[in-house]
C-alpha atoms as a PDB file:
ATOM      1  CA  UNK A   1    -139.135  72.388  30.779  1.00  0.00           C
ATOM      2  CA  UNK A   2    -137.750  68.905  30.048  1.00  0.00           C
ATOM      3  CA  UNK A   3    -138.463  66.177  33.093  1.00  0.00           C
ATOM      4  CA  UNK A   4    -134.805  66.127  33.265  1.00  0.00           C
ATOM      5  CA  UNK A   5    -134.562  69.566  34.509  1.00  0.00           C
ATOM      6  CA  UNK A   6    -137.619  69.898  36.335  1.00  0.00           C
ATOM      7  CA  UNK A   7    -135.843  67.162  38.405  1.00  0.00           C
ATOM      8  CA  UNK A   8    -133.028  69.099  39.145  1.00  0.00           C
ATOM      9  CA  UNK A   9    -134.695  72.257  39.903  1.00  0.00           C
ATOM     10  CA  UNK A  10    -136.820  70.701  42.575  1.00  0.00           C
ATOM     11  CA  UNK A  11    -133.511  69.206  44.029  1.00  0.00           C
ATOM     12  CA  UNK A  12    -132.321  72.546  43.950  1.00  0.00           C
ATOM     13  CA  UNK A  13    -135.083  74.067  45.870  1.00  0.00           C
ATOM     14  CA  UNK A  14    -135.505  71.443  48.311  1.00  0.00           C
ATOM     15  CA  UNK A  15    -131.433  72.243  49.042  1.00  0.00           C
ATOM     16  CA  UNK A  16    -132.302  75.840  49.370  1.00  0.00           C
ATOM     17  CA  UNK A  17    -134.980  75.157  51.486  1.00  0.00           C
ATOM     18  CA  UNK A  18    -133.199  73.543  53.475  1.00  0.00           C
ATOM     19  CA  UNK A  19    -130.571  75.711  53.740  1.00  0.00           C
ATOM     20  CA  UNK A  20    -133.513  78.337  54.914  1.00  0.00           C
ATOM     21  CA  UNK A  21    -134.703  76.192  57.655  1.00  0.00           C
ATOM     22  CA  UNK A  22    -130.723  75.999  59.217  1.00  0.00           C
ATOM     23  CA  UNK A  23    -129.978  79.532  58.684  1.00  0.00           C
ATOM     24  CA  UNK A  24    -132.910  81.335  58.499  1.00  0.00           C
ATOM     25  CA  UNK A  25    -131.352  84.209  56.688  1.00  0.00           C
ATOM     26  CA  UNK A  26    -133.023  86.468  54.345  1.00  0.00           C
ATOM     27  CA  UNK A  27    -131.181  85.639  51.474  1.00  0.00           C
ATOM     28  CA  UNK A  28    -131.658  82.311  51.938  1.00  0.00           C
ATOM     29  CA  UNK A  29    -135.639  83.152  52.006  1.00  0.00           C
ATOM     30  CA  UNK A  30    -135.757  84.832  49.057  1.00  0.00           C
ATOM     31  CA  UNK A  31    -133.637  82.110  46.590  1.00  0.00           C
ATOM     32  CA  UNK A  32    -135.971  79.346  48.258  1.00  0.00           C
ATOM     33  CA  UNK A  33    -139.336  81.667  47.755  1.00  0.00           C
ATOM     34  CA  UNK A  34    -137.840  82.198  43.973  1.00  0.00           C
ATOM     35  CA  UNK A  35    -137.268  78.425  42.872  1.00  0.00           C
ATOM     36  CA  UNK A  36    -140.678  77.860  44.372  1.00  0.00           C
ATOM     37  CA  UNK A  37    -142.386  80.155  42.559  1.00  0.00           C
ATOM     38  CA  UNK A  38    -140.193  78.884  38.979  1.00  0.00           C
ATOM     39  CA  UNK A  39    -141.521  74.792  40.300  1.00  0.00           C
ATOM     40  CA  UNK A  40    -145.412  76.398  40.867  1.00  0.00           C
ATOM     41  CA  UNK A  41    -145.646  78.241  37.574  1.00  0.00           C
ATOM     42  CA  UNK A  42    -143.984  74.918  35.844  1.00  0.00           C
ATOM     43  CA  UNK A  43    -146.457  72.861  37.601  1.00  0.00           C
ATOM     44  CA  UNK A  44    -149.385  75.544  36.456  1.00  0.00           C
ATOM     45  CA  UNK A  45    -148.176  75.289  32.830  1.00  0.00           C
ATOM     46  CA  UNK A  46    -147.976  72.007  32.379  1.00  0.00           C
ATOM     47  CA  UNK A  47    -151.211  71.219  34.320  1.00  0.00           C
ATOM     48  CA  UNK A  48    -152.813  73.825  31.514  1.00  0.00           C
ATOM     49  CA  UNK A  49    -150.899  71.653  28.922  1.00  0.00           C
ATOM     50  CA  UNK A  50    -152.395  68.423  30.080  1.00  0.00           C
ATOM     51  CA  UNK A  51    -155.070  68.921  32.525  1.00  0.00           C
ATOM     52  CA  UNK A  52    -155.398  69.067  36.370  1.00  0.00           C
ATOM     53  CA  UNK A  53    -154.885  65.734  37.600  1.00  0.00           C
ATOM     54  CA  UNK A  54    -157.535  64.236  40.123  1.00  0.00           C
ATOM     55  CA  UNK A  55    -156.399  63.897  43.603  1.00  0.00           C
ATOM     56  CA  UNK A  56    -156.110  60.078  44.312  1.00  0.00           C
ATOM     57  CA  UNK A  57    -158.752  58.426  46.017  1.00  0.00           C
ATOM     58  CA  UNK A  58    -158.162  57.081  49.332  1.00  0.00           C
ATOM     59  CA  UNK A  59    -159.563  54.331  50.493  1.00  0.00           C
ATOM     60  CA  UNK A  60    -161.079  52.951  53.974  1.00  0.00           C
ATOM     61  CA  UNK A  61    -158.491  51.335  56.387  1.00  0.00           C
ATOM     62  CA  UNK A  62    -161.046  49.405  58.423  1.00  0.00           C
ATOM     63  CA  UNK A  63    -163.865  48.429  55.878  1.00  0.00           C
ATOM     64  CA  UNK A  64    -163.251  46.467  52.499  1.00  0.00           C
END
């Protein structure tokens, strides 16, 4: 999936999300559930494509 598109997929499951959490309707659930699962198994194949990135590292607030 081109970056382009991956883009607007995510914008189109965070609106049907959204639309979820106002409604709460079942059809709603299951069109939210559905683009998640496309985003995840994007995310999976890419991540097999060019490795698991490393969480970043956080660092201390009150030491230097």
């Amino acid at each position: 999936m081109e970056a382009k598109t991956f883009f607007q997929k995510v914008a189109i499951m965070r609106q049907a999300q959204k639309k979820y959490f106002n409604t709460r309707s079942p059809k709603a659930l299951r069109e939210s559930k559905a683009l998640e699962a496309e985003i995840d198994r994007e995310i999976d194949r890419v991540n097999r494509i060019i490795g698991t990135p490393e969480p970043p590292k956080q660092g201390n607030l009150f030491n230097d």
